[in-house]
PDB file of N, CA and C in Angstrom:
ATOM      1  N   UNK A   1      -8.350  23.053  -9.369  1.00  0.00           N
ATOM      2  CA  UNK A   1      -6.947  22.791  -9.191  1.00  0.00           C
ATOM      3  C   UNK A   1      -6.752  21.275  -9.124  1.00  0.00           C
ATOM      4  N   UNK A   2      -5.472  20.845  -9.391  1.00  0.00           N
ATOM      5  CA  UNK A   2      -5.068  19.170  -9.430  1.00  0.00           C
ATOM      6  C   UNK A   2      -4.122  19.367  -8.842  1.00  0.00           C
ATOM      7  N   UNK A   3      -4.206  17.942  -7.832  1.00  0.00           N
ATOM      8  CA  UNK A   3      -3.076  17.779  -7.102  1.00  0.00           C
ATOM      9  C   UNK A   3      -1.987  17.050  -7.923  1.00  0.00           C
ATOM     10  N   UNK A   4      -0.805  17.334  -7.681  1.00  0.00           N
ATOM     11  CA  UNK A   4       0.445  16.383  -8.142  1.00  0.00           C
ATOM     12  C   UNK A   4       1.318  16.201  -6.865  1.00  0.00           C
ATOM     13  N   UNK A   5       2.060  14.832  -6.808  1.00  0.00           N
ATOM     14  CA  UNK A   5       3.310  14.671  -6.159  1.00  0.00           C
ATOM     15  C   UNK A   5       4.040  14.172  -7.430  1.00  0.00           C
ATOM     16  N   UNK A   6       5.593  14.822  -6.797  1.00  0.00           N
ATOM     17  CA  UNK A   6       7.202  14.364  -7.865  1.00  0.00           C
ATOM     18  C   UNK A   6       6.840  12.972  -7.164  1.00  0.00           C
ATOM     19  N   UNK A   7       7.064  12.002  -7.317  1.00  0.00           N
ATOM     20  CA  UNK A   7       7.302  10.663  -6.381  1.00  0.00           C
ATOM     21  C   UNK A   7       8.528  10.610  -6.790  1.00  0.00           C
ATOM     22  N   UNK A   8       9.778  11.247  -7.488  1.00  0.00           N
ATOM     23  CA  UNK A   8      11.103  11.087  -7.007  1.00  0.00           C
ATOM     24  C   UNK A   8      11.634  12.061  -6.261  1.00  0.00           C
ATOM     25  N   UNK A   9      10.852  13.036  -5.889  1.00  0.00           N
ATOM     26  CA  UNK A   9      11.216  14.292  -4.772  1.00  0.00           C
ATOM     27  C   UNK A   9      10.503  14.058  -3.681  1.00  0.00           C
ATOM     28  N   UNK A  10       9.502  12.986  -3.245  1.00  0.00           N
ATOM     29  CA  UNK A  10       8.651  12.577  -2.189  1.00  0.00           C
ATOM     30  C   UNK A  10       9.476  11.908  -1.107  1.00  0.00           C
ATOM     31  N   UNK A  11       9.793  12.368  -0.088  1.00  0.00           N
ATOM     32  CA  UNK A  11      11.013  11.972   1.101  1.00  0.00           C
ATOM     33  C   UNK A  11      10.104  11.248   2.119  1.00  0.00           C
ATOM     34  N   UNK A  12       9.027  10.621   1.758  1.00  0.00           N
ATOM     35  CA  UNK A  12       7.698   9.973   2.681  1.00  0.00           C
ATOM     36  C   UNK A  12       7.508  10.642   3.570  1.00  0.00           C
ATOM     37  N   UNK A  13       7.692  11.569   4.205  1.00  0.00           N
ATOM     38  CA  UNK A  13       7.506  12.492   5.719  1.00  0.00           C
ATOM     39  C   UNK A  13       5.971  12.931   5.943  1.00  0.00           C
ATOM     40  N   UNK A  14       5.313  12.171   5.214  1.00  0.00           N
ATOM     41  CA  UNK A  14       3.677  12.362   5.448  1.00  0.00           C
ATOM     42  C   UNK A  14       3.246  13.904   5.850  1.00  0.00           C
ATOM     43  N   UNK A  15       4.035  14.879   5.484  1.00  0.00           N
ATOM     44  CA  UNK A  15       3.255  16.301   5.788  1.00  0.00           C
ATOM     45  C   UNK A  15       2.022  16.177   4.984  1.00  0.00           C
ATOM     46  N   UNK A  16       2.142  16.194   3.717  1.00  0.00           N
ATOM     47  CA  UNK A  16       1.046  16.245   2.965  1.00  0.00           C
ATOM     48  C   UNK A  16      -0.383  15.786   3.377  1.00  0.00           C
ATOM     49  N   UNK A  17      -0.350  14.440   4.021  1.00  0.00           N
ATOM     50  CA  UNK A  17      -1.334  13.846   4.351  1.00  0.00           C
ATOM     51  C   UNK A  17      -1.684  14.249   5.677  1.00  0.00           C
ATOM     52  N   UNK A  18      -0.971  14.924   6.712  1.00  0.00           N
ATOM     53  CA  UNK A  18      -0.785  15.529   7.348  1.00  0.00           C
ATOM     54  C   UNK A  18      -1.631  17.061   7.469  1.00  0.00           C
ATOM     55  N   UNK A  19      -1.161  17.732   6.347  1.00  0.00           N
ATOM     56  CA  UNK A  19      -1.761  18.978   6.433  1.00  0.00           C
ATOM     57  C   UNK A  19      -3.239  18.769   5.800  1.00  0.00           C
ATOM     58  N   UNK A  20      -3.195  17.933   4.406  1.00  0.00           N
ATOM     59  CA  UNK A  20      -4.536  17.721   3.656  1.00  0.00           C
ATOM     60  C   UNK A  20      -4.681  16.280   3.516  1.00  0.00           C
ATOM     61  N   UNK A  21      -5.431  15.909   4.607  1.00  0.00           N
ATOM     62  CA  UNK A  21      -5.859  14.097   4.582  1.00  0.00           C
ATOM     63  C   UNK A  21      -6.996  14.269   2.836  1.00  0.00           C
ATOM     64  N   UNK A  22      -7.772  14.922   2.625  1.00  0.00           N
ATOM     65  CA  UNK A  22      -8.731  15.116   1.668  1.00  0.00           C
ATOM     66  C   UNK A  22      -8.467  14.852   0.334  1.00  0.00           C
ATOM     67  N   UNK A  23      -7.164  15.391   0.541  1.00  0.00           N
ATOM     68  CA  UNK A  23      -6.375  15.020  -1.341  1.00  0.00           C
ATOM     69  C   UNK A  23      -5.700  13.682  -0.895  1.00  0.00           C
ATOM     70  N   UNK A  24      -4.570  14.280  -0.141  1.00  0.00           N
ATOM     71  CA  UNK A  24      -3.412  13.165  -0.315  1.00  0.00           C
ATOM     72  C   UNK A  24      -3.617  11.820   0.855  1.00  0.00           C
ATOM     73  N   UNK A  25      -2.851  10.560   0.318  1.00  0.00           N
ATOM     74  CA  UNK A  25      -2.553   9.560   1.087  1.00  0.00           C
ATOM     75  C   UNK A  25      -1.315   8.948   0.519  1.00  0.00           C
ATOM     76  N   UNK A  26      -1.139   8.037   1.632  1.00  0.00           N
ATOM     77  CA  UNK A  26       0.131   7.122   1.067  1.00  0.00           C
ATOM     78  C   UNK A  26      -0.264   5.804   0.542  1.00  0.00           C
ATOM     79  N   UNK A  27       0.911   5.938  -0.830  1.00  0.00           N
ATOM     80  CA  UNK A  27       0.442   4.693  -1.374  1.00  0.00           C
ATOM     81  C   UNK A  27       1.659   3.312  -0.444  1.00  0.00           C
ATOM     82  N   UNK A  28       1.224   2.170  -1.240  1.00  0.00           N
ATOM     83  CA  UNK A  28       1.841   1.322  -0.840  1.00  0.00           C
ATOM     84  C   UNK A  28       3.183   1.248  -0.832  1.00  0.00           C
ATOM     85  N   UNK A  29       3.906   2.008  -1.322  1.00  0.00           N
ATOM     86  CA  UNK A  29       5.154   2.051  -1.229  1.00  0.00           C
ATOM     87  C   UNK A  29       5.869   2.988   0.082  1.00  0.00           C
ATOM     88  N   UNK A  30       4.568   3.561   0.449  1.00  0.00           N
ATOM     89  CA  UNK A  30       4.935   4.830   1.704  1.00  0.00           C
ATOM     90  C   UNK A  30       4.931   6.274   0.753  1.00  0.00           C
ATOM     91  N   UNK A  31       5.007   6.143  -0.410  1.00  0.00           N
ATOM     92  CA  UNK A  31       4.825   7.759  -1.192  1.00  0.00           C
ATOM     93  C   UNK A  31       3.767   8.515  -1.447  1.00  0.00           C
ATOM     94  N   UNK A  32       3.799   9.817  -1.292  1.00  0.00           N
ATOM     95  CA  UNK A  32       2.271  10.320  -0.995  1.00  0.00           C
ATOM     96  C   UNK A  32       1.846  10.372  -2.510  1.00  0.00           C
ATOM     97  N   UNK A  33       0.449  10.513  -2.687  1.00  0.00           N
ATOM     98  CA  UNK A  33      -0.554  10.152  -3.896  1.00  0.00           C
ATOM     99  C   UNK A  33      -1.544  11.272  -3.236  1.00  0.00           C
ATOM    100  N   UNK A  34      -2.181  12.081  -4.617  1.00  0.00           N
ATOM    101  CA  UNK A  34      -3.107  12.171  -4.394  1.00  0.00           C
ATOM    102  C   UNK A  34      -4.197  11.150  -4.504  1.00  0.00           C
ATOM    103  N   UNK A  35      -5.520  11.301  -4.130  1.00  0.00           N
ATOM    104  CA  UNK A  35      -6.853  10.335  -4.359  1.00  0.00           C
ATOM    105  C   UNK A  35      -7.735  10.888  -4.414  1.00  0.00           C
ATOM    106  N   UNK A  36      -8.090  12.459  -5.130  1.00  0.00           N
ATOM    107  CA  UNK A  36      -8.969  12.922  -5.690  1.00  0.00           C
ATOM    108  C   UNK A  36      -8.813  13.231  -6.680  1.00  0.00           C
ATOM    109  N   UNK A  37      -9.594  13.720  -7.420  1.00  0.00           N
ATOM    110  CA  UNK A  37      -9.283  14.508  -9.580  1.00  0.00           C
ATOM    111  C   UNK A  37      -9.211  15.948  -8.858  1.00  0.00           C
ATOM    112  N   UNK A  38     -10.061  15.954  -8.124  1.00  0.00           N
ATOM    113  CA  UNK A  38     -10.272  17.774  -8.334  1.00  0.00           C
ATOM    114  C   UNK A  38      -9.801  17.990  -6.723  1.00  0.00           C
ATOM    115  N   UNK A  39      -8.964  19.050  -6.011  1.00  0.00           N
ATOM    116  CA  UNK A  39      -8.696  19.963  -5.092  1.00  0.00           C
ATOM    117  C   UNK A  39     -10.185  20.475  -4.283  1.00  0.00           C
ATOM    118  N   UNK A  40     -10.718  19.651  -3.548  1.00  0.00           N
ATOM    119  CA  UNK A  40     -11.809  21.097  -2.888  1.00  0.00           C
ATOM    120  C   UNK A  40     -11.061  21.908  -2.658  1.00  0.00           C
ATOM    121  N   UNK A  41     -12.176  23.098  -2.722  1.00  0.00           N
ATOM    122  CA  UNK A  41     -12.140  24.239  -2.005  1.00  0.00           C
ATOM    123  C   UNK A  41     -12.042  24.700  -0.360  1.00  0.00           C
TER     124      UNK A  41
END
């Protein structure tokens, strides 16, 4: 599986990074990013 964020539907509220530190972080703008290719399991 691959992660995606909309970064024009991204409201910065850090759940993402929140629920899955592993995929996602925030980039410099405060919008979440993934930072892996592939989803662990």
């Amino acid at each position: 599986m691959k992660a995606f964020v909309d970064k024009d539907g991204c409201i910065s509220c850090g759940l993402c990074v929140e629920i899955c530190p592993e995929v996602f972080r925030m980039d410099a703008d405060g919008i979440a990013e993934p930072h892996v290719n592939t989803v662990p399991e």
